[in-house]
Protein backbone atom coordinates (compact mmCIF):
# COMPACT_ATOMS: atom_id res chain seq x y z
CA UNK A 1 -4.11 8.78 -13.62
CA UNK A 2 -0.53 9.99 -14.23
CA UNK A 3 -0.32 12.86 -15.75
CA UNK A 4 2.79 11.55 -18.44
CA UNK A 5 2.78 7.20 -19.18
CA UNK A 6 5.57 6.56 -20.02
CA UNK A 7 6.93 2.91 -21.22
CA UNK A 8 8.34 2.78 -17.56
CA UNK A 9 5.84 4.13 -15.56
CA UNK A 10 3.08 2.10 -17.93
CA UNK A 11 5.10 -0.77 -16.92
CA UNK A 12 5.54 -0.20 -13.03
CA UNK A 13 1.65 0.66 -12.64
CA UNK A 14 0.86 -2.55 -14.66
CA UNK A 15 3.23 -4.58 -12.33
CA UNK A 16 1.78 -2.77 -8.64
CA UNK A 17 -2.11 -3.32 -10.43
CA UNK A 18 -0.77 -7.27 -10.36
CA UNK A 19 0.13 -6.86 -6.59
CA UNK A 20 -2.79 -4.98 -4.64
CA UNK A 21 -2.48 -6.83 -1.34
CA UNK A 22 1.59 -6.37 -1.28
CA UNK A 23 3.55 -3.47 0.37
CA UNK A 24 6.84 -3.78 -1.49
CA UNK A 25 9.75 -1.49 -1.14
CA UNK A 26 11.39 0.77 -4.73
CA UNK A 27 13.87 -2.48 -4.26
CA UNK A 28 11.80 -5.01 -4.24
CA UNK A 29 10.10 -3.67 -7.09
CA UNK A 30 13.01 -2.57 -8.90
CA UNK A 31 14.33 -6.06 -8.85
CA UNK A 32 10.91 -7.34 -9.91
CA UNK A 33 11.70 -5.13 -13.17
CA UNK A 34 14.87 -5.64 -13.95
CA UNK A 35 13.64 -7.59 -17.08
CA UNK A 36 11.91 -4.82 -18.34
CA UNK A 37 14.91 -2.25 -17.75
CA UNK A 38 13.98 -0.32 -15.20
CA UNK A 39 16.37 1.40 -13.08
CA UNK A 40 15.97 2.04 -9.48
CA UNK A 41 16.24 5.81 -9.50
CA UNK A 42 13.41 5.35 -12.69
CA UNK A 43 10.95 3.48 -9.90
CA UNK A 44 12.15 5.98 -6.94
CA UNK A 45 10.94 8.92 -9.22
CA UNK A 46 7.89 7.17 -10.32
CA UNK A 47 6.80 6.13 -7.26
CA UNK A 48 7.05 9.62 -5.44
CA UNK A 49 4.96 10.87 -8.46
CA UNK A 50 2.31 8.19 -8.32
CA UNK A 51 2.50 8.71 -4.25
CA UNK A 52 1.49 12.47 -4.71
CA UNK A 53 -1.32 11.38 -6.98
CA UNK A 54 -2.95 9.06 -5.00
CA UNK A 55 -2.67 5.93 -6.90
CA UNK A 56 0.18 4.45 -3.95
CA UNK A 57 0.14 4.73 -0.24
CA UNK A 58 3.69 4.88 1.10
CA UNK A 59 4.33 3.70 5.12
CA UNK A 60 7.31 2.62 7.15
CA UNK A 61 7.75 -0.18 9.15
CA UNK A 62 7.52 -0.27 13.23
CA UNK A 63 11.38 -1.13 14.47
CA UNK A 64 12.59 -0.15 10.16
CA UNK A 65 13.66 2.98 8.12
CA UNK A 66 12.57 0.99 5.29
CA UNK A 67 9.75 2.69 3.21
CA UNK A 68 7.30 0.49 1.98
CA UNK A 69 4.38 1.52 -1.23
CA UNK A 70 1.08 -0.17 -1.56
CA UNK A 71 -1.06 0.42 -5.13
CA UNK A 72 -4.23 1.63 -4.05
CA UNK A 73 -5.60 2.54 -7.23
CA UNK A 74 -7.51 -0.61 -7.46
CA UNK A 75 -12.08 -0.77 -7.19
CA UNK A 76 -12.36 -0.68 -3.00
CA UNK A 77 -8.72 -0.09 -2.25
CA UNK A 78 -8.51 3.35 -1.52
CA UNK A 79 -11.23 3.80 0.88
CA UNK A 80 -10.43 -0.06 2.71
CA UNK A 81 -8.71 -0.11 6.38
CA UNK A 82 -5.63 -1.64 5.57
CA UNK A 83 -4.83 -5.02 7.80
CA UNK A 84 -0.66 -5.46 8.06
CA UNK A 85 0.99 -8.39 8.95
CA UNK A 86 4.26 -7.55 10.54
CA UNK A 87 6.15 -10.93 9.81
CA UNK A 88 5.44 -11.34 6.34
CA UNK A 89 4.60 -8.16 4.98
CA UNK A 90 0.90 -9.34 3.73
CA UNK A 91 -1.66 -6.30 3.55
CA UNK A 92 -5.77 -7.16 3.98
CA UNK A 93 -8.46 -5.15 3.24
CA UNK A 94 -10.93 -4.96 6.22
CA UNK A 95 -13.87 -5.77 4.88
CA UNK A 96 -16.75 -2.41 5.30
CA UNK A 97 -18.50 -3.99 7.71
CA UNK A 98 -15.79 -4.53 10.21
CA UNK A 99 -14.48 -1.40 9.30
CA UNK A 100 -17.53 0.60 9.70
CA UNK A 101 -17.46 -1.33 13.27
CA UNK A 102 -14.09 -0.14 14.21
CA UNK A 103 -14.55 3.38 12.99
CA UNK A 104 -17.48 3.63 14.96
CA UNK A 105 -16.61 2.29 18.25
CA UNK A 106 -13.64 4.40 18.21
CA UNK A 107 -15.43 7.33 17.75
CA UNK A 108 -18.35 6.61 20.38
CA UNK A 109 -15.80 5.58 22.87
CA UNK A 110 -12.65 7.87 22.24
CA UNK A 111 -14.67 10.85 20.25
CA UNK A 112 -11.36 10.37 17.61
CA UNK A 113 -12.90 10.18 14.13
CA UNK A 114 -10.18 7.76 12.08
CA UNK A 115 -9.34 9.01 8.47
CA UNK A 116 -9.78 5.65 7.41
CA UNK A 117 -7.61 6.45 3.36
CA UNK A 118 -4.82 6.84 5.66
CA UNK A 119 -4.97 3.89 8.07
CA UNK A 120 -2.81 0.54 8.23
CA UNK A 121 -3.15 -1.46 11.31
CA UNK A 122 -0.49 -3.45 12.27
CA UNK A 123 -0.31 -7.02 13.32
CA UNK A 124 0.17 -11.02 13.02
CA UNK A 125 -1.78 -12.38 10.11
CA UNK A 126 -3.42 -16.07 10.50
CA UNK A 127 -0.95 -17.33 8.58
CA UNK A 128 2.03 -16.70 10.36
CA UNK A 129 0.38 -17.22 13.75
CA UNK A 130 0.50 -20.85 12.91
């Protein structure tokens, strides 16, 4: 966990723990907690320091510059394959069974073994294929 809580950071990991299944940029969140007073340069600091210790995953859109942080903190999080849908934004967890699938048909066919804690795959959720 972080090595100093403060009232902001306590506040930010609270509102990312709400928000597992969301990539969300230091904007989005920033706006998100403007009630509680926090500024943007407060979440940009906070979220590099929660980035280097593991508790976020941080990845940029295909076709974007903009930078986009997932809490990954949560039970089954960190070690999921991470489903993203392109239009909305929406991030899945593969479920372990697919995922164990994928990883090893890649690496019997390809002989690439996928570090899975880093991995989003990019797509079209259901949703938005409708």
């Amino acid at each position: 966990m972080a090595r100093y809580l403060t009232r902001q950071r306590k506040q930010l990991l609270e509102y990312l723990s709400e928000h597992t299944d969301e990539q969300m940029t230091a904007r989005q969140i920033a706006d998100a907690l403007t009630a509680e007073s926090i500024s943007i340069s407060a979440v940009y600091r906070n979220l590099s320091a929660l980035e280097e210790e593991g508790i976020l995953k941080r990845s940029i859109r295909e076709n974007t510059r903009e930078v986009y942080y997932q809490y990954i903190a949560a039970e089954g999080c960190k070690d999921s394959l991470h489903l993203s849908c392109r239009v909305c934004g929406k991030s899945i967890h593969l479920g372990e069974k697919e995922a164990a699938q994928l990883l090893h048909s890649t690496l019997e066919s390809t002989g690439f073994q996928i570090d899975k804690t880093e991995t989003i795959l990019y797509g079209v959720c259901a949703d938005c294929r409708k």
